[in-house]
C-alpha atoms as a PDB file:
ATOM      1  CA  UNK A   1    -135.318  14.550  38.790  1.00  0.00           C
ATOM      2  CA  UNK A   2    -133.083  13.355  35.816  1.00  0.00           C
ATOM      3  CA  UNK A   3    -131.644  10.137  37.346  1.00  0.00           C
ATOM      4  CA  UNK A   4    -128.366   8.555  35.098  1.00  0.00           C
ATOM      5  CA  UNK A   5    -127.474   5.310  35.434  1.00  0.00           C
ATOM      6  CA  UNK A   6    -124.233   4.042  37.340  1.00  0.00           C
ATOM      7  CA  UNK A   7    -121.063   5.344  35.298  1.00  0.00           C
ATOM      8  CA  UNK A   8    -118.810   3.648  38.057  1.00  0.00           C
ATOM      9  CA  UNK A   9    -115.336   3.267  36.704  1.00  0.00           C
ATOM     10  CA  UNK A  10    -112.521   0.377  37.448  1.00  0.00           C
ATOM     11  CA  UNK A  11    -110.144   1.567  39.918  1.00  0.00           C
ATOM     12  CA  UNK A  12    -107.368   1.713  37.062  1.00  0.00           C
ATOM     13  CA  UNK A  13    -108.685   3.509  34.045  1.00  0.00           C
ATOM     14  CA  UNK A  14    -106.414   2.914  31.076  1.00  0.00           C
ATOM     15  CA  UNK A  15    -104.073   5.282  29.676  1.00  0.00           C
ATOM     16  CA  UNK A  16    -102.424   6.169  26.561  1.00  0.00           C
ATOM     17  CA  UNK A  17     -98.802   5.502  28.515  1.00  0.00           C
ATOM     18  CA  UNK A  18     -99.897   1.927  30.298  1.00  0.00           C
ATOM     19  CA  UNK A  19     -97.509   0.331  28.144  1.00  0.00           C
ATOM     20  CA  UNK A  20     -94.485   1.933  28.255  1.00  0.00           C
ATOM     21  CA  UNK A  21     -95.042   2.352  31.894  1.00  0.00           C
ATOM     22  CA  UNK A  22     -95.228  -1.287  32.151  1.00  0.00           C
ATOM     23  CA  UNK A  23     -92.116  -1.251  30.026  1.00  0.00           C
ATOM     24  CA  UNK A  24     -89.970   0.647  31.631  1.00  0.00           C
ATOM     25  CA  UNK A  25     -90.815  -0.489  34.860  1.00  0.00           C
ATOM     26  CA  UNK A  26     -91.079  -4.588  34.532  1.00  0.00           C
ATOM     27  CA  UNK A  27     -94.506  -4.499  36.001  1.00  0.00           C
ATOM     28  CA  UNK A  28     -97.828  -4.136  34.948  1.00  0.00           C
ATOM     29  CA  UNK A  29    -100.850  -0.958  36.288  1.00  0.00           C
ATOM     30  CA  UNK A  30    -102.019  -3.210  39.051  1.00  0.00           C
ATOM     31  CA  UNK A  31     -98.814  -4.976  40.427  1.00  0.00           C
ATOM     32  CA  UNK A  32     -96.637  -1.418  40.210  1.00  0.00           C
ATOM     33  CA  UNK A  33     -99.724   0.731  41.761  1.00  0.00           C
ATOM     34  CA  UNK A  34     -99.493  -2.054  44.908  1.00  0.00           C
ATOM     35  CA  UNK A  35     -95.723  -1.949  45.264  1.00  0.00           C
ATOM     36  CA  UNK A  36     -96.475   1.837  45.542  1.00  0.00           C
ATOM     37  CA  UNK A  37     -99.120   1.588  47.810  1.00  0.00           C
ATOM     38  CA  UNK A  38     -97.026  -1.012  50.410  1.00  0.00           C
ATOM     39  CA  UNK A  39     -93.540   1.601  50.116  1.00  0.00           C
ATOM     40  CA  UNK A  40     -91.705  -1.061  47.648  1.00  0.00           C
ATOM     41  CA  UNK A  41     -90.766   0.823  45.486  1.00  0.00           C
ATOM     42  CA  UNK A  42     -87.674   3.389  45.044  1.00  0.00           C
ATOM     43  CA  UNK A  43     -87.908   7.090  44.456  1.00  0.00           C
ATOM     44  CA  UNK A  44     -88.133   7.308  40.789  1.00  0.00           C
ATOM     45  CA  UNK A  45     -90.153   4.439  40.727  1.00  0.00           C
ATOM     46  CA  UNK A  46     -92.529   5.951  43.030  1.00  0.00           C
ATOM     47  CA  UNK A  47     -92.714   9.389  41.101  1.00  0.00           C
ATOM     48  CA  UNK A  48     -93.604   7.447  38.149  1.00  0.00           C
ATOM     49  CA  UNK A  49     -96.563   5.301  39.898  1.00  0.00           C
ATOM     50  CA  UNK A  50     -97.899   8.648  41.406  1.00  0.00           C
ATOM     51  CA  UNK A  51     -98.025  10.360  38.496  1.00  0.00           C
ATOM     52  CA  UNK A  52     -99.454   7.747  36.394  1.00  0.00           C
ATOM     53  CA  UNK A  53    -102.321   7.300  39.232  1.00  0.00           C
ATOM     54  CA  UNK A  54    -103.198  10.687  38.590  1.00  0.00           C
ATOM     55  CA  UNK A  55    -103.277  10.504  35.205  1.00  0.00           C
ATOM     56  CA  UNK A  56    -105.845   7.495  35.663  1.00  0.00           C
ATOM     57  CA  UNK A  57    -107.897   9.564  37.715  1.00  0.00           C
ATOM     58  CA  UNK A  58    -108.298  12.246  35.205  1.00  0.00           C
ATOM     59  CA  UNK A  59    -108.809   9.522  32.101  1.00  0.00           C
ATOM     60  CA  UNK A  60    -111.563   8.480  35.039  1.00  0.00           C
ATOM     61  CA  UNK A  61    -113.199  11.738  34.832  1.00  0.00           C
ATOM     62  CA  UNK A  62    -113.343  12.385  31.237  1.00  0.00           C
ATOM     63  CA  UNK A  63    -114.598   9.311  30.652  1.00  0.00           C
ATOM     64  CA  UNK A  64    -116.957  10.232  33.208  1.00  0.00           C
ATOM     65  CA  UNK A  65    -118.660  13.013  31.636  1.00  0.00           C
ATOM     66  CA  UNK A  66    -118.193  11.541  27.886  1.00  0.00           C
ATOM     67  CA  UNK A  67    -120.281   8.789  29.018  1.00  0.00           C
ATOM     68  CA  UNK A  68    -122.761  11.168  30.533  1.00  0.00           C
ATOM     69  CA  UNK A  69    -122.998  13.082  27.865  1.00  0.00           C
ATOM     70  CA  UNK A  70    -123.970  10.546  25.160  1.00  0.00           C
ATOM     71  CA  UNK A  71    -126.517   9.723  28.015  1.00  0.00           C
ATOM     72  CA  UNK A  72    -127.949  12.851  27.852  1.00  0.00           C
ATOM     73  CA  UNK A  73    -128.222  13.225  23.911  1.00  0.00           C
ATOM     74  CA  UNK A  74    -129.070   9.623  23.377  1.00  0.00           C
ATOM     75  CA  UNK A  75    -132.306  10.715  22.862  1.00  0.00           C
ATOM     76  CA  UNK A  76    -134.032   9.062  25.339  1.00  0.00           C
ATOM     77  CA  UNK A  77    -134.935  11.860  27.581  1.00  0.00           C
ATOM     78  CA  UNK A  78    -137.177  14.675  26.234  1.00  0.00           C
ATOM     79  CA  UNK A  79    -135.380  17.312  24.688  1.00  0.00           C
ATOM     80  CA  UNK A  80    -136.582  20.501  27.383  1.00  0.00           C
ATOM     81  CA  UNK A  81    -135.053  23.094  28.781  1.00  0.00           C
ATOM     82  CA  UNK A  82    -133.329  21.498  31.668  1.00  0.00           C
ATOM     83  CA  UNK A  83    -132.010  18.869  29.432  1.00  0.00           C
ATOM     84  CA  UNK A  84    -130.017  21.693  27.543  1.00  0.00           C
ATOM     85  CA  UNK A  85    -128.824  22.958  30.385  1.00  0.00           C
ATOM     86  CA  UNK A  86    -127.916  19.407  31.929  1.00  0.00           C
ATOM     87  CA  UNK A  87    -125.904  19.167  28.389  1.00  0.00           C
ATOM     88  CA  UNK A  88    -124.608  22.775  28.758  1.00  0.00           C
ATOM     89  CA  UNK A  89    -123.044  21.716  32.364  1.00  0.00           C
ATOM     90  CA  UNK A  90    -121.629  18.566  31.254  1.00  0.00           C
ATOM     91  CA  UNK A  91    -119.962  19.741  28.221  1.00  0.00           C
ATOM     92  CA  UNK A  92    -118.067  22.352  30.555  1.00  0.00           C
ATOM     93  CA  UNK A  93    -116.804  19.380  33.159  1.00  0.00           C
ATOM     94  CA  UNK A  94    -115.981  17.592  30.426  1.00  0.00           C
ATOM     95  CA  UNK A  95    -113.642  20.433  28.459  1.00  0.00           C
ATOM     96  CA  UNK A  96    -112.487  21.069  32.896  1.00  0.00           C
ATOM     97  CA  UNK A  97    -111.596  17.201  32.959  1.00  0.00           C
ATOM     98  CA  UNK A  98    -109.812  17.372  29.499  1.00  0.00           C
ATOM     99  CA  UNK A  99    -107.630  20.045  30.329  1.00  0.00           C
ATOM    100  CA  UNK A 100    -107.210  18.444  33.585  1.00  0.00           C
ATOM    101  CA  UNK A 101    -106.076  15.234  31.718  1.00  0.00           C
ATOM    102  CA  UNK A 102    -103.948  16.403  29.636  1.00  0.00           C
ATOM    103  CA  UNK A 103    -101.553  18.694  32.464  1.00  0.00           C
ATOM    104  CA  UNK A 104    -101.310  15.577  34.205  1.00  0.00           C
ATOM    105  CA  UNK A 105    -100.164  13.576  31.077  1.00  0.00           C
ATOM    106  CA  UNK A 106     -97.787  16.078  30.085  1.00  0.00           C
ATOM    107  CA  UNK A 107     -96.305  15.708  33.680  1.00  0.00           C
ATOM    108  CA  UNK A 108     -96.145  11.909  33.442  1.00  0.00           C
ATOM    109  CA  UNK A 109     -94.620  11.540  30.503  1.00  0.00           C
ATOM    110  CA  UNK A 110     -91.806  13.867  31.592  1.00  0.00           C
ATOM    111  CA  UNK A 111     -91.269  11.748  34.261  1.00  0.00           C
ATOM    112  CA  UNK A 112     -91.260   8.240  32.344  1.00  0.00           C
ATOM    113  CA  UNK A 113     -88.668   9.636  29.689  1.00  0.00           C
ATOM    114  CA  UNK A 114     -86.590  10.181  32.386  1.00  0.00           C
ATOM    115  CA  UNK A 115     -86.849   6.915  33.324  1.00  0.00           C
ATOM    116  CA  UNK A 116     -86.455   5.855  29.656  1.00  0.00           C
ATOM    117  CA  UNK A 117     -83.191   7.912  29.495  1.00  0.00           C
ATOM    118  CA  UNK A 118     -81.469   6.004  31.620  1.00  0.00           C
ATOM    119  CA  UNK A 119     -82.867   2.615  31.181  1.00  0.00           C
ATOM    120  CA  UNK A 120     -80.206  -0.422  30.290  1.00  0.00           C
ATOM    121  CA  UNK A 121     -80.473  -1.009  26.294  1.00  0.00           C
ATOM    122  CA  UNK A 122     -82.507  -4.157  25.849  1.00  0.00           C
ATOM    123  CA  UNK A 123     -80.213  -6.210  23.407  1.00  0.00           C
ATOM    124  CA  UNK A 124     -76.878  -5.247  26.498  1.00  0.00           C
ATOM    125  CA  UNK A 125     -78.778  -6.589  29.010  1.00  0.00           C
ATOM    126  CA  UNK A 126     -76.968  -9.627  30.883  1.00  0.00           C
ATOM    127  CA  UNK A 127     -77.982 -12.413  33.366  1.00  0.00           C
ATOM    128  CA  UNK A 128     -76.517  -9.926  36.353  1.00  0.00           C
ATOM    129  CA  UNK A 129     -79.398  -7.725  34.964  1.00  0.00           C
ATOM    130  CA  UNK A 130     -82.566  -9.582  35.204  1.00  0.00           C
ATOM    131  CA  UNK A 131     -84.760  -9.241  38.322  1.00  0.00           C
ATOM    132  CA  UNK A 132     -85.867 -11.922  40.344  1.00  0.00           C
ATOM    133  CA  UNK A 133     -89.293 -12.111  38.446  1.00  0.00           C
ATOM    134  CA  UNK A 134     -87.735 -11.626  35.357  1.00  0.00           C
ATOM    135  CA  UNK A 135     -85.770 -15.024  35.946  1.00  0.00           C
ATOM    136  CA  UNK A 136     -88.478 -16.824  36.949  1.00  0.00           C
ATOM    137  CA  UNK A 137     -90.591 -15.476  33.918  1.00  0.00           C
ATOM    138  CA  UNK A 138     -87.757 -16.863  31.666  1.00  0.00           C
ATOM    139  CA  UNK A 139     -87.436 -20.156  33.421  1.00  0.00           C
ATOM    140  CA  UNK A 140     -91.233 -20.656  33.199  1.00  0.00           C
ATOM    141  CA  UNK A 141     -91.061 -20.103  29.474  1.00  0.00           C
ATOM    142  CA  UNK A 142     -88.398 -22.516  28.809  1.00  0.00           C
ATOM    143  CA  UNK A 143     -90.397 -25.076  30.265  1.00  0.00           C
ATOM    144  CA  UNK A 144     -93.261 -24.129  27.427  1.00  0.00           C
ATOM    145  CA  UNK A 145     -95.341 -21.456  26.809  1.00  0.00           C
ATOM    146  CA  UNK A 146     -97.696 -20.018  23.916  1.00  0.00           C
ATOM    147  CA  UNK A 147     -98.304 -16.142  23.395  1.00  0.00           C
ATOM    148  CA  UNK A 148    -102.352 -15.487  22.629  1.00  0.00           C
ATOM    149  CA  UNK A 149    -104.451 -12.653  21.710  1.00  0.00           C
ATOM    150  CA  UNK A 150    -108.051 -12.577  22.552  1.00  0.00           C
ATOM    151  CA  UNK A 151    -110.415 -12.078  19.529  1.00  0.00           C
ATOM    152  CA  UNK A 152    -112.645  -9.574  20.842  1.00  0.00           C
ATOM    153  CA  UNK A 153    -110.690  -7.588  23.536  1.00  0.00           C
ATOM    154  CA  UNK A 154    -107.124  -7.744  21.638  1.00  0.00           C
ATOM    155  CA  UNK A 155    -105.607  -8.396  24.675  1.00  0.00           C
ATOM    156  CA  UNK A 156    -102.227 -10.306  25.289  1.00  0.00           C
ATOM    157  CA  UNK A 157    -101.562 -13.672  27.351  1.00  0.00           C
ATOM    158  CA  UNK A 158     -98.793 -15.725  27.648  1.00  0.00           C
ATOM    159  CA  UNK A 159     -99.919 -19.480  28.842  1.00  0.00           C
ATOM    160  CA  UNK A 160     -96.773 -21.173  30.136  1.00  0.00           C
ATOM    161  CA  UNK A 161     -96.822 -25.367  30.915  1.00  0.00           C
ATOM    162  CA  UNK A 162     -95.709 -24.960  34.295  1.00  0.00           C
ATOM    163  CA  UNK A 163     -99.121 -22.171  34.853  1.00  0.00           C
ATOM    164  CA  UNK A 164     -96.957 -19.736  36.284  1.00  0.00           C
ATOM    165  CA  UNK A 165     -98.225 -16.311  35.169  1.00  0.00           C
ATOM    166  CA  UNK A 166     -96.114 -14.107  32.905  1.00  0.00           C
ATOM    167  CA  UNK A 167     -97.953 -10.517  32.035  1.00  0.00           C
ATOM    168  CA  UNK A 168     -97.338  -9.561  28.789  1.00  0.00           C
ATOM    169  CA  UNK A 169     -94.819  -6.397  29.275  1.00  0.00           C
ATOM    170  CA  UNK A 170     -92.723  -8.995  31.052  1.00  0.00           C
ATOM    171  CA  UNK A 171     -92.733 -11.084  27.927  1.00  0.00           C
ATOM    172  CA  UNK A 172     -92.160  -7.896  25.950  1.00  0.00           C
ATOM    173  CA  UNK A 173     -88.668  -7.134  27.565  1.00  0.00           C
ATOM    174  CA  UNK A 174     -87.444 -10.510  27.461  1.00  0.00           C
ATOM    175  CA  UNK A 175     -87.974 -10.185  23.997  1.00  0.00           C
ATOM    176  CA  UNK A 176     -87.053  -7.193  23.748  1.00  0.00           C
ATOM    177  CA  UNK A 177     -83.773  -8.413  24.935  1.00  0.00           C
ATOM    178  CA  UNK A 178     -83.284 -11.531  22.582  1.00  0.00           C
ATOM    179  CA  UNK A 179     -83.736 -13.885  25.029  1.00  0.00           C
ATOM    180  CA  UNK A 180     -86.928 -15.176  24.215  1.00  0.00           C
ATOM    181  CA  UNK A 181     -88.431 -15.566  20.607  1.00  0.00           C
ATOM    182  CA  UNK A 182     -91.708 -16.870  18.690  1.00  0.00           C
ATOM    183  CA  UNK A 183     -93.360 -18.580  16.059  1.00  0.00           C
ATOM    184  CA  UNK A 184     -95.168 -15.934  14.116  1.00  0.00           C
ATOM    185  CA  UNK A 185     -96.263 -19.044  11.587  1.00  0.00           C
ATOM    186  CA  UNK A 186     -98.720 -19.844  14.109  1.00  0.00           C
ATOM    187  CA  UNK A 187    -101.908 -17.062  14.071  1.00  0.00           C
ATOM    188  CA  UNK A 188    -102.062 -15.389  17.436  1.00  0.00           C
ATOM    189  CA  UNK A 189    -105.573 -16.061  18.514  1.00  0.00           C
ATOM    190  CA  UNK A 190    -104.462 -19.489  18.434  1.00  0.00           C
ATOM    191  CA  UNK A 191    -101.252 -19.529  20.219  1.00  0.00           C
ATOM    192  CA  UNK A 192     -97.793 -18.588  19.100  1.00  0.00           C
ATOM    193  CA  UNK A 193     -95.259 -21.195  20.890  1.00  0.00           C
ATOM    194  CA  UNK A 194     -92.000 -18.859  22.263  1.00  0.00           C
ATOM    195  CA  UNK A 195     -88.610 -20.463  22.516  1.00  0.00           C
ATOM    196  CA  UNK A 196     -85.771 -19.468  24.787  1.00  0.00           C
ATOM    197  CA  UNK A 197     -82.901 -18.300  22.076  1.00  0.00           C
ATOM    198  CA  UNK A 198     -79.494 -19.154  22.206  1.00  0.00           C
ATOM    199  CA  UNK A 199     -78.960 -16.255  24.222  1.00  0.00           C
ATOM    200  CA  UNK A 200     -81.558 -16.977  26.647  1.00  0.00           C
ATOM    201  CA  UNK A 201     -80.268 -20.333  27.639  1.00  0.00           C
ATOM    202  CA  UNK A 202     -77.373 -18.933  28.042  1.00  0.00           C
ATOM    203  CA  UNK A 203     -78.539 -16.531  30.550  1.00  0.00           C
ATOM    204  CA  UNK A 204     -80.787 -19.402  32.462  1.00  0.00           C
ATOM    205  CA  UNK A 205     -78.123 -21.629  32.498  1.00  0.00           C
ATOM    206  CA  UNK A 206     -74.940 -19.652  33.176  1.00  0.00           C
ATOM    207  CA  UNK A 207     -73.340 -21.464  30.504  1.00  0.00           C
ATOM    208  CA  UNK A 208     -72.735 -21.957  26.859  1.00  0.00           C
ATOM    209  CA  UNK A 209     -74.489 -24.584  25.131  1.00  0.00           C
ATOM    210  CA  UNK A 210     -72.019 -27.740  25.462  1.00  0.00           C
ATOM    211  CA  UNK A 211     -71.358 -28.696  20.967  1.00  0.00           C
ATOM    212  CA  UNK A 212     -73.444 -32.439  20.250  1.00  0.00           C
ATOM    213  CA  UNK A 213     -71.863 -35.518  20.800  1.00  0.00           C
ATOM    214  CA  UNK A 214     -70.065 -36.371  17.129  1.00  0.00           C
ATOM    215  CA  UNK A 215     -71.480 -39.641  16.510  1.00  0.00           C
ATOM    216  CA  UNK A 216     -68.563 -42.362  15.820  1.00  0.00           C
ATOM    217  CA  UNK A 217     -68.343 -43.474  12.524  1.00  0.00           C
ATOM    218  CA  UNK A 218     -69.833 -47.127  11.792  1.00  0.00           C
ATOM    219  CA  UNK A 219     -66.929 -49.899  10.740  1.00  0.00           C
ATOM    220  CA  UNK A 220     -66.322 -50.876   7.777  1.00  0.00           C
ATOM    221  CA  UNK A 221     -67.468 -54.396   6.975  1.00  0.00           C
ATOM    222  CA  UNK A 222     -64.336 -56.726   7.910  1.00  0.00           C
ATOM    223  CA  UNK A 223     -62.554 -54.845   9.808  1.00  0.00           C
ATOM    224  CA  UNK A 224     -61.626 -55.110  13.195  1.00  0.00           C
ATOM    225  CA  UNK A 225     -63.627 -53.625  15.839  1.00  0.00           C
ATOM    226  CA  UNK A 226     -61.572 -50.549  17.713  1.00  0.00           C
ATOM    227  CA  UNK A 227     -59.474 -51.362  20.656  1.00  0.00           C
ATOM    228  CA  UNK A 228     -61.597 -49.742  23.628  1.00  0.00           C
ATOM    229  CA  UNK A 229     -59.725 -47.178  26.016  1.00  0.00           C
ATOM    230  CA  UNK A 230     -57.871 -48.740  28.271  1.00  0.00           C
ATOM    231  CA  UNK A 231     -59.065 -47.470  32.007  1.00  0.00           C
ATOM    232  CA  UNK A 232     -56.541 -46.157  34.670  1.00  0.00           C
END
């Protein structure tokens, strides 16, 4: 008997739509499919995580069978009858889980651009706007933080001073909405430092930036010193 080895897949396969998912929503895969799973989140919200954990699945099962078919014709097995047909079988799941895939994409996608549609334009959005989490992702940043990108997986991470955890879409839509910027001098596999903007200070403090102090003018020399105020 042909025996594979283990093509075991992570619980959340990746998708073409993780990001704007994690966009639209303010959370990323694993946080939003939890908030699903424990009834936290509202009905559009919830239409979008279901979807999108179907989609997963059926990226799962493609993936499934593409890995199982490069097993097969990797040349390591002898090339017999029953391997063809082995190959025969899996190239038919495989076109099954690819049309499978691509229904349920089609599906999720209609619902995120609803969700899209009606989402607040980034650069309008105002202090009132920001979610808990949001808030504390922006107050974490002011403190200091650096946005990296891993050499060999690509991936994202913002490292704040204060070691609170900000995912990366987070990051995104506060800069997406001005209120956070970086250094791009700095190369990102060694850290870009990000800055609150004007306009995110404004929104962590409540308040406008109070002008600098004016520095009084030195006297002249040989004149009198000025009178001080007199106190009431």
């Amino acid at each position: 008997m042909l025996s594979l080895p283990s093509t075991t897949q992570p619980a959340n396969a990746p998708t073409g739509i993780d990001h704007r998912v994690a966009t639209v929503t303010g959370h990323d895969i694993d946080s939003l499919w939890t908030y699903h799973d424990r009834g936290l989140l509202d009905e559009s919200l919830h239409r979008l995580a279901e979807a999108h954990r179907a989609l997963s699945d059926a990226e799962r099962g493609v993936t499934f069978n593409l890995t199982r078919l490069q097993r097969l014709a990797s040349g390591d097995l002898p090339f017999d009858q029953a391997l063809f047909t082995r190959i025969e079988r899996t190239v038919a799941q495989l076109k099954d889980a690819t049309v499978t895939r691509d229904i349920r994409q089609d599906h999720a996608l209609a619902v995120l651009e609803a969700l899209e549609a009606v989402a607040p334009a980034p650069a309008t959005r105002q202090r009132a706007d920001l979610l808990a989490h949001e808030f504390a992702a922006l107050l974490a940043i002011s403190q200091g933080a650096k946005l990296h990108q891993h050499l060999q997986t690509g991936r994202m991470s913002i490292v704040t001073a204060s070691g609170v955890r900000v995912v990366h879409p987070l990051y995104q839509r506060l800069e997406d909405a001005r209120l956070v910027a970086r250094d791009t001098s700095h190369p990102l596999h060694a850290g870009q430092p990000i800055s609150l903007t004007d306009t995110g200070r404004t929104t962590l403090t409540g308040a406008t930036r109070p002008p600098a102090a004016t520095a009084a003018p030195a006297p002249r020399a040989g004149s009198w010193p000025a009178t001080p105020a007199r106190s009431r």
